[in-house]
N, C-alpha and C. Protein backbone atom coordinates (compact mmCIF):
# COMPACT_ATOMS: atom_id res chain seq x y z
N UNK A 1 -7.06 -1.01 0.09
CA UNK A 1 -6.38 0.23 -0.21
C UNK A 1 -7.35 1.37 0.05
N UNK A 2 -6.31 2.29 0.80
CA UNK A 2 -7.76 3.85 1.27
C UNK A 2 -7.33 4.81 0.56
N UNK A 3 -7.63 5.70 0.51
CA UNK A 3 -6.62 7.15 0.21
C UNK A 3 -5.39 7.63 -0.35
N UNK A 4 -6.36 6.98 -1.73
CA UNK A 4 -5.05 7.11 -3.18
C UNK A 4 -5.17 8.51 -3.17
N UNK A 5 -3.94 9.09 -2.97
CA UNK A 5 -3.39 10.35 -3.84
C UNK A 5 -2.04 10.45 -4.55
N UNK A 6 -1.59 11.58 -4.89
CA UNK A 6 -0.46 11.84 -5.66
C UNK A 6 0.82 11.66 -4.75
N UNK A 7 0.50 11.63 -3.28
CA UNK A 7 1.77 11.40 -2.63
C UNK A 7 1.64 10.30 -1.54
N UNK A 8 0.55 9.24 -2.15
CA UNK A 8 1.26 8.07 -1.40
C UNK A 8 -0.33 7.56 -1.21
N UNK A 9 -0.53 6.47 -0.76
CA UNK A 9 -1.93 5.82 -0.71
C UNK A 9 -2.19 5.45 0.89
N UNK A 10 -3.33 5.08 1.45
CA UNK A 10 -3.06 4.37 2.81
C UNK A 10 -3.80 2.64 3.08
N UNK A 11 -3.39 2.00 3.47
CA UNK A 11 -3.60 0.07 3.26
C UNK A 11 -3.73 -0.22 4.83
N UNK A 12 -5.13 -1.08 4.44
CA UNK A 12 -5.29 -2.07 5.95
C UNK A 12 -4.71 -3.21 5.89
N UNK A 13 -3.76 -4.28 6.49
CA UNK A 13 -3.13 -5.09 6.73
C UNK A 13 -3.59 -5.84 7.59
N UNK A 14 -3.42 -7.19 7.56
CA UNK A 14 -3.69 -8.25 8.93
C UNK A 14 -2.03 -8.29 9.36
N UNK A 15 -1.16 -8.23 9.14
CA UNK A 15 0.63 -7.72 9.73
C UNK A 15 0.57 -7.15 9.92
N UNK A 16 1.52 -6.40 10.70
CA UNK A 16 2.04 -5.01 11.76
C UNK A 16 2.77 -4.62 9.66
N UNK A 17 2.83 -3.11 9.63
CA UNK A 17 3.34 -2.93 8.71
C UNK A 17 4.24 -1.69 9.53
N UNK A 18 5.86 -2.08 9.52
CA UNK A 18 6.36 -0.57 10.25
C UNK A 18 6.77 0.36 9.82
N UNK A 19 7.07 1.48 10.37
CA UNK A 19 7.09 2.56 9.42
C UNK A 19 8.54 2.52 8.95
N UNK A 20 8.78 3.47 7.76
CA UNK A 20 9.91 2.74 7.10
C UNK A 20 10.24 1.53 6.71
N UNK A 21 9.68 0.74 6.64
CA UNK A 21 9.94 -0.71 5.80
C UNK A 21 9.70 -0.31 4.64
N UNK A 22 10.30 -1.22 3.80
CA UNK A 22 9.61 -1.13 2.30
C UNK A 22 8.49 -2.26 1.89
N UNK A 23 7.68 -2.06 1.43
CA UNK A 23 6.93 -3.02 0.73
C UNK A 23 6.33 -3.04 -0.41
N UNK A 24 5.89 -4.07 -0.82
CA UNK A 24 5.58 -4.42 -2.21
C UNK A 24 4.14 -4.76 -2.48
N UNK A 25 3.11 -4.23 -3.31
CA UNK A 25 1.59 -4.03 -3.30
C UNK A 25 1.58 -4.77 -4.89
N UNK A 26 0.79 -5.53 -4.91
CA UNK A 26 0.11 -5.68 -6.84
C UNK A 26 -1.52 -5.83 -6.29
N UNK A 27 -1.50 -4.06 -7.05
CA UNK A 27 -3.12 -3.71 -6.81
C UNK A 27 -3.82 -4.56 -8.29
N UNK A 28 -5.53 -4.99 -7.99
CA UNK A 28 -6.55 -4.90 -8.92
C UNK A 28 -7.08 -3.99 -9.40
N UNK A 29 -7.07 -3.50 -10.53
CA UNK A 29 -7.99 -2.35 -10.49
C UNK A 29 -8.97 -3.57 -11.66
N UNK A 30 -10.30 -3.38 -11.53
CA UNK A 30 -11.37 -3.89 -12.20
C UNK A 30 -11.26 -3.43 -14.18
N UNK A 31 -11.01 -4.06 -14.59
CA UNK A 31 -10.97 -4.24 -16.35
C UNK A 31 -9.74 -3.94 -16.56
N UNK A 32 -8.43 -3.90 -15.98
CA UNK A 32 -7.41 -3.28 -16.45
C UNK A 32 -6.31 -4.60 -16.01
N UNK A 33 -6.06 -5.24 -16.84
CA UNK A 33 -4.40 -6.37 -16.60
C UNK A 33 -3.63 -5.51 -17.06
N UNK A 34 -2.20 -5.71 -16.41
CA UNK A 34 -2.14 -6.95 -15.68
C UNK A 34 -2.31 -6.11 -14.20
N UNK A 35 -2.02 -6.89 -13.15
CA UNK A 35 -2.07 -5.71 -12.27
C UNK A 35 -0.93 -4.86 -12.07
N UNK A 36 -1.14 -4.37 -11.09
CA UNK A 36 -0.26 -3.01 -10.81
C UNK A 36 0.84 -3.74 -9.50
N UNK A 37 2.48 -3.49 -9.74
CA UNK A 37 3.06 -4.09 -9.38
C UNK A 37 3.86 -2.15 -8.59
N UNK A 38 3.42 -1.89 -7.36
CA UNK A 38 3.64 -0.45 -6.62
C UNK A 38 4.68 -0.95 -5.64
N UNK A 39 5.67 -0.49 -5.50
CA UNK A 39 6.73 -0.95 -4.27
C UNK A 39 6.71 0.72 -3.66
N UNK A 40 6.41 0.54 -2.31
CA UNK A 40 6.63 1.57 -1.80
C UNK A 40 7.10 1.99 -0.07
N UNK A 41 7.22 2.85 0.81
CA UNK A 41 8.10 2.72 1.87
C UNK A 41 7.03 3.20 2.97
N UNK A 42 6.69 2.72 3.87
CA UNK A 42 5.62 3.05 4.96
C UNK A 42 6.12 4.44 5.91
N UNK A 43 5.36 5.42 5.90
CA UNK A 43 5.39 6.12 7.23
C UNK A 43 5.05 5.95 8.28
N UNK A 44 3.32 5.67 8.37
CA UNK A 44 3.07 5.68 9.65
C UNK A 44 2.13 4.52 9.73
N UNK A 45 1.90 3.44 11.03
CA UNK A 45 0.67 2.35 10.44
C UNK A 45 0.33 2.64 12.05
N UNK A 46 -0.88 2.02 12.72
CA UNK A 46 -1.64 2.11 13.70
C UNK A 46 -2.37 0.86 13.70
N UNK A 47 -2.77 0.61 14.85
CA UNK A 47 -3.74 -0.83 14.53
C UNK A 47 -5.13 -0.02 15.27
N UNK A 48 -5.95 -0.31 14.78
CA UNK A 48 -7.57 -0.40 13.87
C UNK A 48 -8.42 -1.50 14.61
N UNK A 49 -8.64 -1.29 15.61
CA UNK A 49 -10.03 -2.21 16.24
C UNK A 49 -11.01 -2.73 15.13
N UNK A 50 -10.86 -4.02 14.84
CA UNK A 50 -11.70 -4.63 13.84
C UNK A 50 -11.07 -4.76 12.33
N UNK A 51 -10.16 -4.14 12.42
CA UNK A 51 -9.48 -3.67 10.55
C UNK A 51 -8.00 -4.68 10.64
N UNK A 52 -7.30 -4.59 11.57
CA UNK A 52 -6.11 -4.97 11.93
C UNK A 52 -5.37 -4.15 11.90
N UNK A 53 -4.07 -3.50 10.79
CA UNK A 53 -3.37 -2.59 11.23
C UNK A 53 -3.34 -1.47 9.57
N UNK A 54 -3.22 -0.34 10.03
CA UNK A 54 -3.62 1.01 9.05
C UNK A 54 -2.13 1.29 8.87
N UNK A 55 -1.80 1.56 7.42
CA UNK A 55 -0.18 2.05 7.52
C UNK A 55 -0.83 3.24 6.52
N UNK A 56 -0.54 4.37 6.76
CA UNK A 56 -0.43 5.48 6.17
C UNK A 56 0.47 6.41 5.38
N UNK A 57 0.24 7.12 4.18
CA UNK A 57 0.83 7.70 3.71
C UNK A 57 2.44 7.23 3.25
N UNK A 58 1.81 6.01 2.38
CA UNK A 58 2.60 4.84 1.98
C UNK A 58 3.41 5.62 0.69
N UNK A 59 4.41 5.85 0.66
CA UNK A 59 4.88 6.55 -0.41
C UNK A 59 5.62 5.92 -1.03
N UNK A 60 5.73 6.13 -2.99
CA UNK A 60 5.55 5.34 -3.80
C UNK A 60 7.13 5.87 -4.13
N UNK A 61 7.92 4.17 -3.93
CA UNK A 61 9.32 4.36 -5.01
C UNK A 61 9.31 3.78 -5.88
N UNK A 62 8.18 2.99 -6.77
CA UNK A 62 8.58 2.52 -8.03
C UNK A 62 7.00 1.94 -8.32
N UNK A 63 7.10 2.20 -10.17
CA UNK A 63 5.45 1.29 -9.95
C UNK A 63 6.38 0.69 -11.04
N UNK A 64 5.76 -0.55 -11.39
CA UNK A 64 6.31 -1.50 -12.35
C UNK A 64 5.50 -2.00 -13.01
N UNK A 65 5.48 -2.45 -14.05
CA UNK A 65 4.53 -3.49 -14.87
C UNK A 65 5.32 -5.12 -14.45
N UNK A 66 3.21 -5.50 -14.07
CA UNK A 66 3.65 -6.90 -13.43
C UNK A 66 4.04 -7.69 -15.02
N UNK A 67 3.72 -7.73 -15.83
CA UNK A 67 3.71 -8.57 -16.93
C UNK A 67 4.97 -9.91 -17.33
């Protein structure tokens, strides 16, 4: 995960992630259970020499508790 902000985060992938799909993230954050269960809808992704593929400015329709 890159570039958490208030309107959307950006994620390296080994899948093509396309824009407009929806997808589904359960981030780690270090000392905090359970994790974070973020569903959100892709704008833009690119593939990344060495990274695989960059989806950007992933914007968030729902966070959920994984529990």
């Amino acid at each position: 995960m890159r570039d958490v902000g208030g309107n959307g985060l950006g994620v390296v992938s080994q899948k093509k992630l396309s824009p407009e799909s929806n997808i589904d993230l359960w981030v780690k954050i270090p000392d905090n259970k359970p994790e974070l269960h973020i569903k959100g809808k892709v704008v833009w992704s690119k593939v990344v020499e060495g990274e695989g593929y960059r989806a950007g400015k992933f914007r968030f329709l729902d966070l959920l508790d994984s529990q």
